[in-house]
N, C-alpha and C. Protein backbone atom coordinates (compact mmCIF):
# COMPACT_ATOMS: atom_id res chain seq x y z
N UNK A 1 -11.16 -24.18 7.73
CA UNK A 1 -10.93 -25.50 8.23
C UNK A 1 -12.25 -26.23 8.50
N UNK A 2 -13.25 -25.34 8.84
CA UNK A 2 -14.56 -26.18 9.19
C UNK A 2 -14.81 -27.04 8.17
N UNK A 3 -15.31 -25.78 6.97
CA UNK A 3 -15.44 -26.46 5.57
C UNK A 3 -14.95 -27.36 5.37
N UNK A 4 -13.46 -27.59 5.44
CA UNK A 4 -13.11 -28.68 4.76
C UNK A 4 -13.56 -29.56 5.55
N UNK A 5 -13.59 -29.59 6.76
CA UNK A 5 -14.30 -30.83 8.21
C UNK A 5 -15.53 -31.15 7.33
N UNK A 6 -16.66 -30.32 6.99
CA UNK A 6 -17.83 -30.83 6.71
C UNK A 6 -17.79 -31.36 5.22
N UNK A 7 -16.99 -30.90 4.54
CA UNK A 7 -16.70 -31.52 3.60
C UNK A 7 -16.70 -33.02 3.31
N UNK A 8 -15.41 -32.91 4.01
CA UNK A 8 -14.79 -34.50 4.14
C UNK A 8 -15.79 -35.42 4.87
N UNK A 9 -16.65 -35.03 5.91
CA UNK A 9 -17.74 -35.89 6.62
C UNK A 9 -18.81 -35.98 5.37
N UNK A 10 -19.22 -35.28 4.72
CA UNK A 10 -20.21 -35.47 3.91
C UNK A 10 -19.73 -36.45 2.81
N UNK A 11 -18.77 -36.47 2.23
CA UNK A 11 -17.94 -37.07 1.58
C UNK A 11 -18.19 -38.36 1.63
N UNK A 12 -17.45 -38.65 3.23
CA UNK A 12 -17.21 -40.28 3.88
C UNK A 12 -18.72 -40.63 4.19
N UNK A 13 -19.60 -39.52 4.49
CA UNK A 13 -20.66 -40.55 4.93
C UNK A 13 -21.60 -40.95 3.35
N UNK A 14 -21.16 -39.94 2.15
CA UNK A 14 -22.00 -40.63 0.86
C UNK A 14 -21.23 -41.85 0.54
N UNK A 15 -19.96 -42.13 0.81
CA UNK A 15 -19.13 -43.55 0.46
C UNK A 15 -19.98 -44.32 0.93
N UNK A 16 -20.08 -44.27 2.38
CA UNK A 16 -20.45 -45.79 3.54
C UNK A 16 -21.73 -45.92 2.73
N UNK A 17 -22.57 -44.83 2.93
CA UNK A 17 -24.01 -45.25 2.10
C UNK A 17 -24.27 -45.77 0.95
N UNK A 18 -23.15 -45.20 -0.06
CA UNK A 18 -23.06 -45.86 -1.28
C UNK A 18 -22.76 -47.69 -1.45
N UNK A 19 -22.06 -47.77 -0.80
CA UNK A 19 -21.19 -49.30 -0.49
C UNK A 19 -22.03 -49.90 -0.37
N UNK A 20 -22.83 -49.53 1.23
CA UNK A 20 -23.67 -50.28 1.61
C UNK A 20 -24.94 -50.79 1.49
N UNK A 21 -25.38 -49.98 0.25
CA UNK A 21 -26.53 -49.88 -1.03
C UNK A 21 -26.33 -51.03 -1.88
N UNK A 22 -24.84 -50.77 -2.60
CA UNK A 22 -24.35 -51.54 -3.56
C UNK A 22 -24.51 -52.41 -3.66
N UNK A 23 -23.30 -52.88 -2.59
CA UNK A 23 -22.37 -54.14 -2.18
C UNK A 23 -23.08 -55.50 -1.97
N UNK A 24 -22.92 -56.46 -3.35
CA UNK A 24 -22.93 -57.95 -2.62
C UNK A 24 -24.70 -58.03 -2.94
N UNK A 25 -25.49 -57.01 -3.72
CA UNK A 25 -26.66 -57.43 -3.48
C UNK A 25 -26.95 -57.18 -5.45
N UNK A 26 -27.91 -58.31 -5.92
CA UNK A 26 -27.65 -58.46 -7.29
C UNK A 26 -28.95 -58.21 -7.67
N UNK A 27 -29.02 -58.04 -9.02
CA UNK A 27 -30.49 -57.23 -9.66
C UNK A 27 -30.94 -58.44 -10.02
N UNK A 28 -32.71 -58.59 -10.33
CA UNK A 28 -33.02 -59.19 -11.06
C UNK A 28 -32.84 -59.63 -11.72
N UNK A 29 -31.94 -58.61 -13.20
CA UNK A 29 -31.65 -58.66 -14.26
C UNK A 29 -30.90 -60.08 -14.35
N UNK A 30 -29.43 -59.41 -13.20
CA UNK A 30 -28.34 -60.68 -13.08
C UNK A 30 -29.21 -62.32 -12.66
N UNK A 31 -30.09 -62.26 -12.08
CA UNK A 31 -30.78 -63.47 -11.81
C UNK A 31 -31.11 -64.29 -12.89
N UNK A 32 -32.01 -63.17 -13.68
CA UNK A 32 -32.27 -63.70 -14.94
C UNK A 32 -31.68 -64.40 -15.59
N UNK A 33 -30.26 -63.89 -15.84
CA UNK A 33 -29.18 -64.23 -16.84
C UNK A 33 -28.26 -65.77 -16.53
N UNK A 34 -28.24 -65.46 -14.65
CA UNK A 34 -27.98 -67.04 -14.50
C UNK A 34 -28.99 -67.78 -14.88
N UNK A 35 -30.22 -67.72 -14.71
CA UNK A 35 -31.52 -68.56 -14.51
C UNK A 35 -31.24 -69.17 -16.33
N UNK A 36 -31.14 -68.30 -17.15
CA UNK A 36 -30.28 -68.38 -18.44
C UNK A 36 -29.84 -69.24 -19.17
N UNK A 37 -28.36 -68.85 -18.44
CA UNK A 37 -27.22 -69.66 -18.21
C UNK A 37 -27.57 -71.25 -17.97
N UNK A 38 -28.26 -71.32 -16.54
CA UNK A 38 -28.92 -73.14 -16.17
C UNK A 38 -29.94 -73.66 -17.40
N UNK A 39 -30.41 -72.81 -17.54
CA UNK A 39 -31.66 -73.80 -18.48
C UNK A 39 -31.13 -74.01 -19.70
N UNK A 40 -29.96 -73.48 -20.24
CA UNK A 40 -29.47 -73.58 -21.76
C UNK A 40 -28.71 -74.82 -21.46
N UNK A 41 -28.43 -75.51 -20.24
CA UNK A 41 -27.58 -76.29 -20.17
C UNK A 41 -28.63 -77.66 -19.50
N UNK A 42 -29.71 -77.38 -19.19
CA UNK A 42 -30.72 -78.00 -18.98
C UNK A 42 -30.88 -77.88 -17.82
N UNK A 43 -30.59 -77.57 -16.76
CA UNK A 43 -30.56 -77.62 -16.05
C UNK A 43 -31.75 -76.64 -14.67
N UNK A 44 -33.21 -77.41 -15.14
CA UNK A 44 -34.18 -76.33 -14.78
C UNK A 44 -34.83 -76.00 -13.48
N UNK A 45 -34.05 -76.91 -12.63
CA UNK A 45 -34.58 -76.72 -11.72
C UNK A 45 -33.74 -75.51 -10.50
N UNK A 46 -32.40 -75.62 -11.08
CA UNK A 46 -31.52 -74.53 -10.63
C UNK A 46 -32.11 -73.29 -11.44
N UNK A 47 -32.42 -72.92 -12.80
CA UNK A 47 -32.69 -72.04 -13.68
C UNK A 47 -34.17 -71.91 -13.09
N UNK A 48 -35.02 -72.38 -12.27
CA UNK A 48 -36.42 -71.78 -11.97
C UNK A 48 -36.08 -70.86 -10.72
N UNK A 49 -35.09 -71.72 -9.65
CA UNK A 49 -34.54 -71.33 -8.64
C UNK A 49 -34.18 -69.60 -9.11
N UNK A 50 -33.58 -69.66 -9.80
CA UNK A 50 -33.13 -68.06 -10.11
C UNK A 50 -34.28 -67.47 -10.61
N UNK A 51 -35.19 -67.44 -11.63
CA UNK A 51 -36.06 -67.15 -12.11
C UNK A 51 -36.63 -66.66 -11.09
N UNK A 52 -36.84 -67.22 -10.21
CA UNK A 52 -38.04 -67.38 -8.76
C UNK A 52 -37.28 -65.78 -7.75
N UNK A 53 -35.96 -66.05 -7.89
CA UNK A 53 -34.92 -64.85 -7.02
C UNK A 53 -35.41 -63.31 -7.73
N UNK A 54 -35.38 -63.70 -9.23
CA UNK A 54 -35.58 -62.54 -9.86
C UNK A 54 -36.92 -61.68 -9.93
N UNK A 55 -37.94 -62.67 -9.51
CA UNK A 55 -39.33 -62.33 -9.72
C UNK A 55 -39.72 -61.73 -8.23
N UNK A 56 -38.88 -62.59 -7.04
CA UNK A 56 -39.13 -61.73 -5.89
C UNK A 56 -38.35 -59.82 -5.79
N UNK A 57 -37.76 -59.83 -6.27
CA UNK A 57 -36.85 -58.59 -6.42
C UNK A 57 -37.66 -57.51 -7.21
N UNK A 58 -38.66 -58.03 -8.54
CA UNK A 58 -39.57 -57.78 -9.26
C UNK A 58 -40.61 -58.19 -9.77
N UNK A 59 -41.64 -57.88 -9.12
CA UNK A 59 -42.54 -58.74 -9.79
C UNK A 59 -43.54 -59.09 -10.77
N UNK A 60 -43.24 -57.71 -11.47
CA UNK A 60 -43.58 -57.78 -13.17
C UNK A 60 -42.43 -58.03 -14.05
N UNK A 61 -40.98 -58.36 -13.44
CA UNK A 61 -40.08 -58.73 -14.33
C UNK A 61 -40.62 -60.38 -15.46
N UNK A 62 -41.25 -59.64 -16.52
CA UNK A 62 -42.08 -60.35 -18.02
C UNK A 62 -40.86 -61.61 -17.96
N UNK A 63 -40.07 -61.01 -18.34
CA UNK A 63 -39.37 -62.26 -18.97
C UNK A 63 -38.83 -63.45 -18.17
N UNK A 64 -38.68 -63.20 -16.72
CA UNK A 64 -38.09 -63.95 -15.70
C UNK A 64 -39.75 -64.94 -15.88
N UNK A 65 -40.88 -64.39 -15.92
CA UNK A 65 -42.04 -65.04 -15.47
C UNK A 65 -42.62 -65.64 -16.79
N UNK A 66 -42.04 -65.79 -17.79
CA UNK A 66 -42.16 -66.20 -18.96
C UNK A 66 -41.36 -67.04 -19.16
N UNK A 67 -40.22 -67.48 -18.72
CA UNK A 67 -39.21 -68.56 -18.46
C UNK A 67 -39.50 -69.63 -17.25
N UNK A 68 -40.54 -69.01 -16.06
CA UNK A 68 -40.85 -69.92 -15.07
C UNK A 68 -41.99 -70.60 -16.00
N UNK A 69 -42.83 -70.21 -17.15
CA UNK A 69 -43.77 -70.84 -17.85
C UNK A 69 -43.51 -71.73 -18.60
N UNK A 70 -42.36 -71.43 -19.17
CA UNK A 70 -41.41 -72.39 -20.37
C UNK A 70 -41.14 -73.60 -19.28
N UNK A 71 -40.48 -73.69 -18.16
CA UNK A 71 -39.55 -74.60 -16.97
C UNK A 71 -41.19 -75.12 -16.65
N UNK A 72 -42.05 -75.04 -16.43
CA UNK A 72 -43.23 -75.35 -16.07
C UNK A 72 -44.37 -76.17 -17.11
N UNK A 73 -44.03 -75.78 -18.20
CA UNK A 73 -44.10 -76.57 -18.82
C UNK A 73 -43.55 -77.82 -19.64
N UNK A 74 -42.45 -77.66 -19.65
CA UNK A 74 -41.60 -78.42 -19.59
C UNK A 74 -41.54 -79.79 -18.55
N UNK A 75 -41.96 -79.28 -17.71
CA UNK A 75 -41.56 -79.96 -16.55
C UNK A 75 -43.14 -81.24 -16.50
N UNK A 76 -44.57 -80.41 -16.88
CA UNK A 76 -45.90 -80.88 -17.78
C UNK A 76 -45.62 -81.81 -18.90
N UNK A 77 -44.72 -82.10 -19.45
CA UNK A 77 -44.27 -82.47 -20.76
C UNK A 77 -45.51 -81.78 -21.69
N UNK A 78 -45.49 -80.89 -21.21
CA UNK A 78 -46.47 -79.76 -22.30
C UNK A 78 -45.55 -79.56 -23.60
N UNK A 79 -44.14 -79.33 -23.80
CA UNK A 79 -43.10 -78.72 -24.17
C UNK A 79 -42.10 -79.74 -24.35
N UNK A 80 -41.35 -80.31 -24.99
CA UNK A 80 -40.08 -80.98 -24.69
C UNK A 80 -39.02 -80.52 -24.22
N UNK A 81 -38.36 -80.94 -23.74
CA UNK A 81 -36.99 -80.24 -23.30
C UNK A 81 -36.01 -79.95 -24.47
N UNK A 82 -36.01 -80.33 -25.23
CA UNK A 82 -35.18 -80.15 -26.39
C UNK A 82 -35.67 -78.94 -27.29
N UNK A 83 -37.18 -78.75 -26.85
CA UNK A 83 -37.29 -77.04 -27.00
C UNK A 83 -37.14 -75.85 -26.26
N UNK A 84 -37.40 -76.52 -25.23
CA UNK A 84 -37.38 -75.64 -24.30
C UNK A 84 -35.58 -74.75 -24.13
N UNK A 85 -34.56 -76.05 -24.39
CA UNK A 85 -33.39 -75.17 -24.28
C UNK A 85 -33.20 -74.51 -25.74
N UNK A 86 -33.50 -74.54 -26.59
CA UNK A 86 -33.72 -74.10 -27.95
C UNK A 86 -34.49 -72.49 -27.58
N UNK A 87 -35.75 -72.46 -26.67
CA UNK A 87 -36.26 -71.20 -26.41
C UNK A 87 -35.21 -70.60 -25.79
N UNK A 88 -34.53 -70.82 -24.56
CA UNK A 88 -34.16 -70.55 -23.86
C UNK A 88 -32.71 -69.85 -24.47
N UNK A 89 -32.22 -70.58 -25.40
CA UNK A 89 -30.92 -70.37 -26.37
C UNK A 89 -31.15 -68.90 -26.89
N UNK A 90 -32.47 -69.12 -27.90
CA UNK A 90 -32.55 -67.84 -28.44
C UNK A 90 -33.03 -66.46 -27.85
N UNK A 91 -33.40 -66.85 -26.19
CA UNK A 91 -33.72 -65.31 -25.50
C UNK A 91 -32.28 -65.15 -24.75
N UNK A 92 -31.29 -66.15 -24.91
CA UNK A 92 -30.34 -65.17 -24.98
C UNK A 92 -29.13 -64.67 -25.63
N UNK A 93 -29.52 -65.29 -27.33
CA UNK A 93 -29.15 -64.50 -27.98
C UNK A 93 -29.53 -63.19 -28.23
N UNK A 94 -31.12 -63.40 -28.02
CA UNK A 94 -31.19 -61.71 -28.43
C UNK A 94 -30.93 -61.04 -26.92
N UNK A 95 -30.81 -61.06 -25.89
CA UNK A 95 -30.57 -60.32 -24.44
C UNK A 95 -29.30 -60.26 -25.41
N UNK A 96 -28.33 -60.63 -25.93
CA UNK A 96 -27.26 -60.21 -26.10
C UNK A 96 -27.20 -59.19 -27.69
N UNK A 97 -27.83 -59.01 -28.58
CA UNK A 97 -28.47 -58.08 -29.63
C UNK A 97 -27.59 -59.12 -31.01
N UNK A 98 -27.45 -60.17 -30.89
CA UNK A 98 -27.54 -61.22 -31.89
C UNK A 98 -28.68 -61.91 -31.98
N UNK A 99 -29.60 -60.93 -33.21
CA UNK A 99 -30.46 -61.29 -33.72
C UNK A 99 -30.93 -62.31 -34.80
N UNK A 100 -29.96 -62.31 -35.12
CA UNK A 100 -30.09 -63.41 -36.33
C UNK A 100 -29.66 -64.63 -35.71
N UNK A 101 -28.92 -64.95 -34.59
CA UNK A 101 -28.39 -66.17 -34.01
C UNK A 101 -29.93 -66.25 -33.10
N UNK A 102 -30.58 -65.76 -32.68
CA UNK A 102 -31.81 -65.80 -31.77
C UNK A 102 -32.57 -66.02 -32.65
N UNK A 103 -32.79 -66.00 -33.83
CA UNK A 103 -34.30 -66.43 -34.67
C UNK A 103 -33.45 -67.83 -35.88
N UNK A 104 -32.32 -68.15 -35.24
CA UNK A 104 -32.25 -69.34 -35.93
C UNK A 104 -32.32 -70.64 -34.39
């Protein structure tokens, strides 16, 4: 009977820890992908906003900080915007492994 006592406590207490690791808290990655999502639609100042979430979480995450360069320049009229969502289009076609839709 112990056993199963310590069992079941070891059990319940890897759940709570697990959950509470988990739960409600989002990767970089996902940042990225909204940050994404906004700038393909133009929308760059919400899409730096995420960029910016993702880079605090990581801060060699390349590609999040390579998209705050694109939004930054852009923003310079270094870049037009009409390329910029064009870049932005094709990094995520290939994040998605449509390669040939990303180099057109």
């Amino acid at each position: 009977m112990r056993v199963l006592k310590k069992i079941g406590i070891s059990i319940l207490v890897m759940f709570f820890l697990t959950v509470g690791v988990s739960y409600g808290q989002d990767t970089s990655e996902e940042y990225y992908d909204k940050g994404l999502e906004y700038a393909i639609q133009g929308k760059f100042k919400d899409a730096r906003e995420e960029f910016e979430k993702a880079m605090k979480l990581d801060q060699f995450y390349r590609r999040a900080e390579q998209s705050l360069k694109v939004i930054e320049d852009t923003f310079q009229k270094i870049i037009k915007r009409e390329t910029a969502i064009h870049l932005f289009k094709g990094a995520a076609y290939g994040n998605k492994g449509q390669i040939d839709e990303a180099i057109t």
